[in-house]
N, C-alpha and C. Protein backbone atom coordinates (compact mmCIF):
# COMPACT_ATOMS: atom_id res chain seq x y z
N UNK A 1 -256.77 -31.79 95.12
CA UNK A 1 -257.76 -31.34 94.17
C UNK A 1 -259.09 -32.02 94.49
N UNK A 2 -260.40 -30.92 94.64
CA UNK A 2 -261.48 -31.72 94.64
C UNK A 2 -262.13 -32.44 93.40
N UNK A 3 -262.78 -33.42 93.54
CA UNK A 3 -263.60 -33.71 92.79
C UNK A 3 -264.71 -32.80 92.24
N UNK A 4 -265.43 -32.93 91.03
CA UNK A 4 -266.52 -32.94 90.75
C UNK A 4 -267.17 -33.18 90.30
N UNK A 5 -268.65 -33.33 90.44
CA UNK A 5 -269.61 -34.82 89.60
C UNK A 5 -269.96 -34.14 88.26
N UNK A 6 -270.09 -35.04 87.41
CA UNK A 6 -269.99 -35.19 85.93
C UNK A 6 -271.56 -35.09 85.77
N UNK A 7 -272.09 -33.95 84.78
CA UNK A 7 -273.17 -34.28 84.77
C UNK A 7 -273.84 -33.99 83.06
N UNK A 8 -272.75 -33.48 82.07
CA UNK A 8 -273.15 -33.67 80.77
C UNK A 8 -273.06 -34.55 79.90
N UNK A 9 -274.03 -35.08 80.19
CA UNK A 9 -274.23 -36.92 79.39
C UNK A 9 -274.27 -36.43 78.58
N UNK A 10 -274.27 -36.51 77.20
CA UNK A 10 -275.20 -35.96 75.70
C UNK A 10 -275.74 -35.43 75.66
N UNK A 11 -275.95 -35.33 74.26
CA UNK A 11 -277.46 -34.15 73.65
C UNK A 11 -278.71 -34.02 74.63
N UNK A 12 -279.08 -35.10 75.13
CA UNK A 12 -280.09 -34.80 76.15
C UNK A 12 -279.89 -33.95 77.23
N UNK A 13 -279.26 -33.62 77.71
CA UNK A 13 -278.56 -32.89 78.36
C UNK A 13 -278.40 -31.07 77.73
N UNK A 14 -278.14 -30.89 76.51
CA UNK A 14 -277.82 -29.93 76.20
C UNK A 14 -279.30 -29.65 74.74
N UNK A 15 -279.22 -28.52 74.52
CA UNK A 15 -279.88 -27.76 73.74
C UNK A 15 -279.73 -28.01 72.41
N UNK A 16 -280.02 -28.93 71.76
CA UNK A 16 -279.13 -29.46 70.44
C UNK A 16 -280.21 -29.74 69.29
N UNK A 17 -279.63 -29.13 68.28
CA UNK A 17 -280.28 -29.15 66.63
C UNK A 17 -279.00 -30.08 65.88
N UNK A 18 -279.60 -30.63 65.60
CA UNK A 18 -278.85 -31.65 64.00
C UNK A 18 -279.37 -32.46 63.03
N UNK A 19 -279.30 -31.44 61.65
CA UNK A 19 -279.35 -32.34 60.65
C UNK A 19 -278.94 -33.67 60.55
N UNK A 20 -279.13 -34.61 60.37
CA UNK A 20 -278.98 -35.76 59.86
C UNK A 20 -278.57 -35.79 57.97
N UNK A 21 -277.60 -36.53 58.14
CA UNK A 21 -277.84 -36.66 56.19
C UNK A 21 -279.16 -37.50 55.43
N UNK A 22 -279.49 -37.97 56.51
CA UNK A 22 -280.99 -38.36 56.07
C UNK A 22 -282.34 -37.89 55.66
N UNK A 23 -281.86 -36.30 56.31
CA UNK A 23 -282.98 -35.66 56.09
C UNK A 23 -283.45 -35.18 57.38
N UNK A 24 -283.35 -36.63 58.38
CA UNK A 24 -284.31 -36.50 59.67
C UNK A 24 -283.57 -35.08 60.77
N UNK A 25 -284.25 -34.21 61.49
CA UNK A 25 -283.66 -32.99 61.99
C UNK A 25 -283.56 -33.86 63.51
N UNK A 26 -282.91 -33.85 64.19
CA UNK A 26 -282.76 -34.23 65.80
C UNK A 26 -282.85 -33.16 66.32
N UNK A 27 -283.94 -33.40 67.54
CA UNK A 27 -283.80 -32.08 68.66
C UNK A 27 -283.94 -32.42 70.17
N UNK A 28 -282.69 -31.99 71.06
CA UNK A 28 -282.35 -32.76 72.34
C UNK A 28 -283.48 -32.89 73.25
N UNK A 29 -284.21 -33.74 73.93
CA UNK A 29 -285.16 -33.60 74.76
C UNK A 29 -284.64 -32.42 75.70
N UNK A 30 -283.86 -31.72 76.21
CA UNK A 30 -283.65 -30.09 76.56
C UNK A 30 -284.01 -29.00 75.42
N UNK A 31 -283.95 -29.30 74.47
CA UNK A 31 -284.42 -27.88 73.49
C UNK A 31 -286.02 -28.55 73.16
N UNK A 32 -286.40 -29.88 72.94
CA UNK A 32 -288.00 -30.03 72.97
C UNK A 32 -288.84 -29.22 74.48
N UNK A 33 -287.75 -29.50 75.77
CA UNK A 33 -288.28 -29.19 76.76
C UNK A 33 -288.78 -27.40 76.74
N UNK A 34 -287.53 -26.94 76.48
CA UNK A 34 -287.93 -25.43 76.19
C UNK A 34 -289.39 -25.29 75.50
N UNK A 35 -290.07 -25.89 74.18
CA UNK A 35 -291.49 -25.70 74.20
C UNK A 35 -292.27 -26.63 74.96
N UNK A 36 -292.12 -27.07 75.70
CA UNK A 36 -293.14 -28.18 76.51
C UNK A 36 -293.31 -29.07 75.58
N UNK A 37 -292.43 -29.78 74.86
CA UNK A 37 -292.75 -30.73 73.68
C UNK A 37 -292.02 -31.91 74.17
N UNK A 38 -291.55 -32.57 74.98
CA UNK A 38 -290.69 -33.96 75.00
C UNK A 38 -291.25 -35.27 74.64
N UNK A 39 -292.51 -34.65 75.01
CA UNK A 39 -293.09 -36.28 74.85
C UNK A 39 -294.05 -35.87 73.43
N UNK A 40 -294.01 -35.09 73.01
CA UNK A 40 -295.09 -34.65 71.83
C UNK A 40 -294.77 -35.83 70.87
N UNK A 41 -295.82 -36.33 70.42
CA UNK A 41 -296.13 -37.61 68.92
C UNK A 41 -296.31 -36.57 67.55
N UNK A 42 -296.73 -35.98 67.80
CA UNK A 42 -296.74 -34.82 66.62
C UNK A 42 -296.11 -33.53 66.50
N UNK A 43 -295.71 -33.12 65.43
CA UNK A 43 -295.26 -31.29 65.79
C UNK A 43 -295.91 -30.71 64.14
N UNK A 44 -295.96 -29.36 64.26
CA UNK A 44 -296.27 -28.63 63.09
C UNK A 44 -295.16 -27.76 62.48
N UNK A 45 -294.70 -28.33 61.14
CA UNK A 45 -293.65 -27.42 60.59
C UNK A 45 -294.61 -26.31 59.83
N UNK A 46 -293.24 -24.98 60.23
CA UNK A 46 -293.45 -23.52 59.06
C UNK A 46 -291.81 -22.94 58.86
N UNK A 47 -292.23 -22.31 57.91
CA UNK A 47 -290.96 -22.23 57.11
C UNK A 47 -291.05 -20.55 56.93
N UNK A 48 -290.07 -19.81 57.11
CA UNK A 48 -290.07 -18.20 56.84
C UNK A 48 -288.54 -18.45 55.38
N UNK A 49 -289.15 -18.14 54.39
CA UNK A 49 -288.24 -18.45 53.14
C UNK A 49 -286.82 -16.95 53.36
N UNK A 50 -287.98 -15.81 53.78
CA UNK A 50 -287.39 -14.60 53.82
C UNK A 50 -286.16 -14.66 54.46
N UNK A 51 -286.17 -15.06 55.66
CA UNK A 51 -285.13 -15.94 57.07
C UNK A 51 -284.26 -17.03 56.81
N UNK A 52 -285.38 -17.68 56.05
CA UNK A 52 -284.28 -19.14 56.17
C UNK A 52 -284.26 -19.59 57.11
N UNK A 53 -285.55 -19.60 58.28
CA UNK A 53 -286.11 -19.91 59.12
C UNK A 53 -286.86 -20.85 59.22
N UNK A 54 -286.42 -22.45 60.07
CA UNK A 54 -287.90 -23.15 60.23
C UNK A 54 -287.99 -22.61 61.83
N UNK A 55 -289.26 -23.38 61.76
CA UNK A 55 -290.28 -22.85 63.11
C UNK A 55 -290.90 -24.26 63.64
N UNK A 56 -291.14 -24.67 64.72
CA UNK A 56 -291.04 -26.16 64.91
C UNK A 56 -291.90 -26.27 66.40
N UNK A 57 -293.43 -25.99 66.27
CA UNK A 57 -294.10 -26.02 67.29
C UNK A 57 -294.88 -27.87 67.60
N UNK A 58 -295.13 -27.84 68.91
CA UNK A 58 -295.85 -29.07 69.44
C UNK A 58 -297.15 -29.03 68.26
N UNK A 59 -297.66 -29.81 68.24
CA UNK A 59 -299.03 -30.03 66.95
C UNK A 59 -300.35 -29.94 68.68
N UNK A 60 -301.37 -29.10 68.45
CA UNK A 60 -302.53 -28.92 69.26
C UNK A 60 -303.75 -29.65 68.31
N UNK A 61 -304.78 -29.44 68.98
CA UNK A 61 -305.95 -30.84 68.81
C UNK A 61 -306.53 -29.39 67.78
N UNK A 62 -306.30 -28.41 67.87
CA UNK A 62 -307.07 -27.46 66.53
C UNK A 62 -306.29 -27.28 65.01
N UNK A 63 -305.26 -28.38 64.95
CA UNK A 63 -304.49 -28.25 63.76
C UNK A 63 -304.82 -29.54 62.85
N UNK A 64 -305.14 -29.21 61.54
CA UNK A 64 -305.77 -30.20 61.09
C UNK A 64 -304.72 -31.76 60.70
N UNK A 65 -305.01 -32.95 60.78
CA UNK A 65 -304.37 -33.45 60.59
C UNK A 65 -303.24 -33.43 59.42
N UNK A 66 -303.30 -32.67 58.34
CA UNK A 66 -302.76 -32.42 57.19
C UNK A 66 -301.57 -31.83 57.42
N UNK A 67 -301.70 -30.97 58.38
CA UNK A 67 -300.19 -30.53 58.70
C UNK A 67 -299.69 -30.59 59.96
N UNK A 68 -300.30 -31.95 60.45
CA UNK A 68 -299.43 -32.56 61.64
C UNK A 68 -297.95 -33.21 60.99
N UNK A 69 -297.19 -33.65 61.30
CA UNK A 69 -295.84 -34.35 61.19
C UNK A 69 -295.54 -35.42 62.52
N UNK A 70 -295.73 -36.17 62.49
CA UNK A 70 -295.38 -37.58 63.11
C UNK A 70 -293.84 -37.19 63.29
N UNK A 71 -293.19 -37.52 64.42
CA UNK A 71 -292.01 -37.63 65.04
C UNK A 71 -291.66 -39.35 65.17
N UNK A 72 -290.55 -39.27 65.78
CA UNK A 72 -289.72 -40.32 66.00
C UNK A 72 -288.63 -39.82 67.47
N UNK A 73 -289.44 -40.65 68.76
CA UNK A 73 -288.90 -40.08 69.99
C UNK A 73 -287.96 -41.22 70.37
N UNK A 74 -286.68 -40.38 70.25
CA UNK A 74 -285.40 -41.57 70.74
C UNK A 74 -285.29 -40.70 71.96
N UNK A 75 -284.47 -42.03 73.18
CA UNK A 75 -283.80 -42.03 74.05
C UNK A 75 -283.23 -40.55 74.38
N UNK A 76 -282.66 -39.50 73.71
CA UNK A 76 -281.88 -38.46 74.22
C UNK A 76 -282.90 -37.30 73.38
N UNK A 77 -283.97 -37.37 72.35
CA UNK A 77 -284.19 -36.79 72.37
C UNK A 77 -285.57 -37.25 71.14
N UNK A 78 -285.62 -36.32 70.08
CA UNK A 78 -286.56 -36.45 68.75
C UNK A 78 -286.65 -35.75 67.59
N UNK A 79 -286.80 -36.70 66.81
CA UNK A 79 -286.47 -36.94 65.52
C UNK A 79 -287.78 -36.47 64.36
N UNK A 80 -287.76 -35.61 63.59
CA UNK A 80 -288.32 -35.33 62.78
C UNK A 80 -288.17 -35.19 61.12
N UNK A 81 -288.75 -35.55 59.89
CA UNK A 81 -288.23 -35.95 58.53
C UNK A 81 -288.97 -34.47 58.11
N UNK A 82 -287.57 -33.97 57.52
CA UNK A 82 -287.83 -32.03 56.55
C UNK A 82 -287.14 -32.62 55.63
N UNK A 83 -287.22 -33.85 54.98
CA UNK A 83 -287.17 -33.58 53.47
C UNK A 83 -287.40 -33.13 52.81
N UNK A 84 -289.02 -32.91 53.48
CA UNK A 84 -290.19 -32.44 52.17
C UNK A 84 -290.06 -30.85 52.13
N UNK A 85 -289.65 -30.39 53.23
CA UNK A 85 -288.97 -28.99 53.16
C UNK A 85 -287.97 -28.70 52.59
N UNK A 86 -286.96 -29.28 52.67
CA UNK A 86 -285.95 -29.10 52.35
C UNK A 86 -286.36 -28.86 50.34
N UNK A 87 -287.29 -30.34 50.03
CA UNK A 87 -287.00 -30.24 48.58
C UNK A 87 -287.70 -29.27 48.23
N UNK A 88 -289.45 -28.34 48.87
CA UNK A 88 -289.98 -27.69 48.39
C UNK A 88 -289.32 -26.20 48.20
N UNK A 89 -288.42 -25.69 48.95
CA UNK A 89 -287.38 -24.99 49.04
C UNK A 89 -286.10 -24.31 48.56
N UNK A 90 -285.79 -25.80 47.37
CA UNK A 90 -284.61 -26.19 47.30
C UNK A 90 -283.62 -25.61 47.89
N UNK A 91 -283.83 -26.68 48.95
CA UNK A 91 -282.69 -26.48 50.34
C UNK A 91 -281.83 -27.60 49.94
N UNK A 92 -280.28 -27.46 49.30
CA UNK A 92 -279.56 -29.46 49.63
C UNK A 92 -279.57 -29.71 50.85
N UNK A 93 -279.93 -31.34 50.65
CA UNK A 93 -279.82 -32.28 52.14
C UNK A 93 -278.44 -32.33 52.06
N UNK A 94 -277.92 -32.20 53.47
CA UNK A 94 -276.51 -32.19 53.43
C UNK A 94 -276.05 -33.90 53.11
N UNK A 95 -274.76 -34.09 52.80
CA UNK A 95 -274.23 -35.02 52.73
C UNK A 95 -273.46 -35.95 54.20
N UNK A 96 -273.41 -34.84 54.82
CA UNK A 96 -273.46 -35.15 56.69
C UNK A 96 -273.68 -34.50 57.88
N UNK A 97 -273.76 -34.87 58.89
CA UNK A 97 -275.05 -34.18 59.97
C UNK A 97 -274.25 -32.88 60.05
N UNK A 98 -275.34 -31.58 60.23
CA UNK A 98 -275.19 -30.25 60.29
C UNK A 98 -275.83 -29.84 61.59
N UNK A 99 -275.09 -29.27 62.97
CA UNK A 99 -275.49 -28.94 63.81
C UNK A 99 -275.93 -27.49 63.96
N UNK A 100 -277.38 -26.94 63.97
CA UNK A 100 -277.58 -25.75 63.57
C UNK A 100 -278.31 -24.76 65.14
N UNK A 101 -278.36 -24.23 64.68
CA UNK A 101 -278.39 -23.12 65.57
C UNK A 101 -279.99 -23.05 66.00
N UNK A 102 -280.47 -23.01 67.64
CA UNK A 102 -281.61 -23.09 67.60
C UNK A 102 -281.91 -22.46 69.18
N UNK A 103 -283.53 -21.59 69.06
CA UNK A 103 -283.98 -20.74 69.64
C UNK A 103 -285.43 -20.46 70.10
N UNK A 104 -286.43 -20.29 71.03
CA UNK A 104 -287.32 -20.24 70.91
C UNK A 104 -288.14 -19.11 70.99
N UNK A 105 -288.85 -18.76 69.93
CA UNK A 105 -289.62 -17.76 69.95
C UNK A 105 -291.13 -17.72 69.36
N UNK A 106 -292.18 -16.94 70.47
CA UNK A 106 -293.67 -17.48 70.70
C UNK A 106 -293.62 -18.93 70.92
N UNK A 107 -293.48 -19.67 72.07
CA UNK A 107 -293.44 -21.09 72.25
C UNK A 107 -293.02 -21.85 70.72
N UNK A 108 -292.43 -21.53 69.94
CA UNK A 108 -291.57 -22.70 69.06
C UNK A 108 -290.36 -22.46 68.70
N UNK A 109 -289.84 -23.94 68.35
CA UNK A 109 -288.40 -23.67 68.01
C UNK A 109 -288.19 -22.79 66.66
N UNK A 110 -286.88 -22.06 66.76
CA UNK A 110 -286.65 -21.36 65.45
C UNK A 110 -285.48 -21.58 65.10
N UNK A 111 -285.02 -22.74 63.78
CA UNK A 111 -284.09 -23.03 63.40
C UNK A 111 -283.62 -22.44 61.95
N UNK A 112 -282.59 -22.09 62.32
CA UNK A 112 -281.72 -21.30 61.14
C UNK A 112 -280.89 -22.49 60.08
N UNK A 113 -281.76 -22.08 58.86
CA UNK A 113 -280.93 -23.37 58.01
C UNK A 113 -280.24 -22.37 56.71
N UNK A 114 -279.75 -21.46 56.99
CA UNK A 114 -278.79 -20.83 56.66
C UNK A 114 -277.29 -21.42 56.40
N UNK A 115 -277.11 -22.37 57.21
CA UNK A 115 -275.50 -23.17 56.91
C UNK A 115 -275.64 -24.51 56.12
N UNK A 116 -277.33 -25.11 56.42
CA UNK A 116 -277.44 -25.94 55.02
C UNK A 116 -277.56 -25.21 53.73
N UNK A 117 -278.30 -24.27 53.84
CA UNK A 117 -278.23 -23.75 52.01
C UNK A 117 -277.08 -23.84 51.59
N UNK A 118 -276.04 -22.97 52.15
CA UNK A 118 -274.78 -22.24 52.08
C UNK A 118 -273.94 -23.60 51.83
N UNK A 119 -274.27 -24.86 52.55
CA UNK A 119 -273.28 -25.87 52.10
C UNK A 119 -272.42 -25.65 53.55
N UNK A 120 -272.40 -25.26 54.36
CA UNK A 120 -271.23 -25.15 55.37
C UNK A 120 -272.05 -25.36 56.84
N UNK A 121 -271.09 -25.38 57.44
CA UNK A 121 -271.59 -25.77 59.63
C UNK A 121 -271.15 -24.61 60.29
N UNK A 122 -272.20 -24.46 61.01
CA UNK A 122 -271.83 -23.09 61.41
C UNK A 122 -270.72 -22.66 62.38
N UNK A 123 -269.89 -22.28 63.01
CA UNK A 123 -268.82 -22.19 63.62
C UNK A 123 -269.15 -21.73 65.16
């Protein structure tokens, strides 16, 4: 039998959305990469209520500081706080991490929080 080399370390590696029970959303430096965002210090949240859609673009120098959002860039990937979404929404913060489904469309991410409302992980 041949060998073969191992090459899916973690989330960094793969395309990955997860709630945190904290609130904070994780997104793998491979799904930041998809918008040219890995190293981004800022991003701009929007919310489609209709969908149940967030939308999760890099923050540009024409967006006013007011609705920039400060990140938190770990090792495999980055970290962003949608509390404030979650509560304006009333979305529940889950009680433990929810890995959700995520996509990009017009250069930003589009995350489906359809399995947090609902209380469930998506299958």
């Amino acid at each position: 039998m041949a060998f073969e080399i191992f090459t899916a370390y973690g989330a960094a590696a793969r395309g990955e959305a997860t709630l945190r029970a904290s609130g904070y959303l994780f997104l793998s430096r491979a799904l930041m990469g998809r918008i040219r965002a890995e190293e981004s210090q800022h991003v701009v949240l929007l919310y489609d209520p209709e969908t149940n859609r967030l939308g999760i673009r890099p923050a540009n120098g024409s967006d006013s500081a007011e609705i920039q959002r400060a990140v938190s860039l770990e090792p495999s990937g980055t970290a962003v706080n949608i509390v404030p979404v979650l509560r304006c929404y009333d979305i529940r913060q889950p009680k433990k991490k929810v890995r959700l489904e995520a996509k990009v469309e017009e250069n930003m991410l589009v995350i489906d929080l359809t399995p947090v409302r609902a209380g469930e992980q998506p299958k």
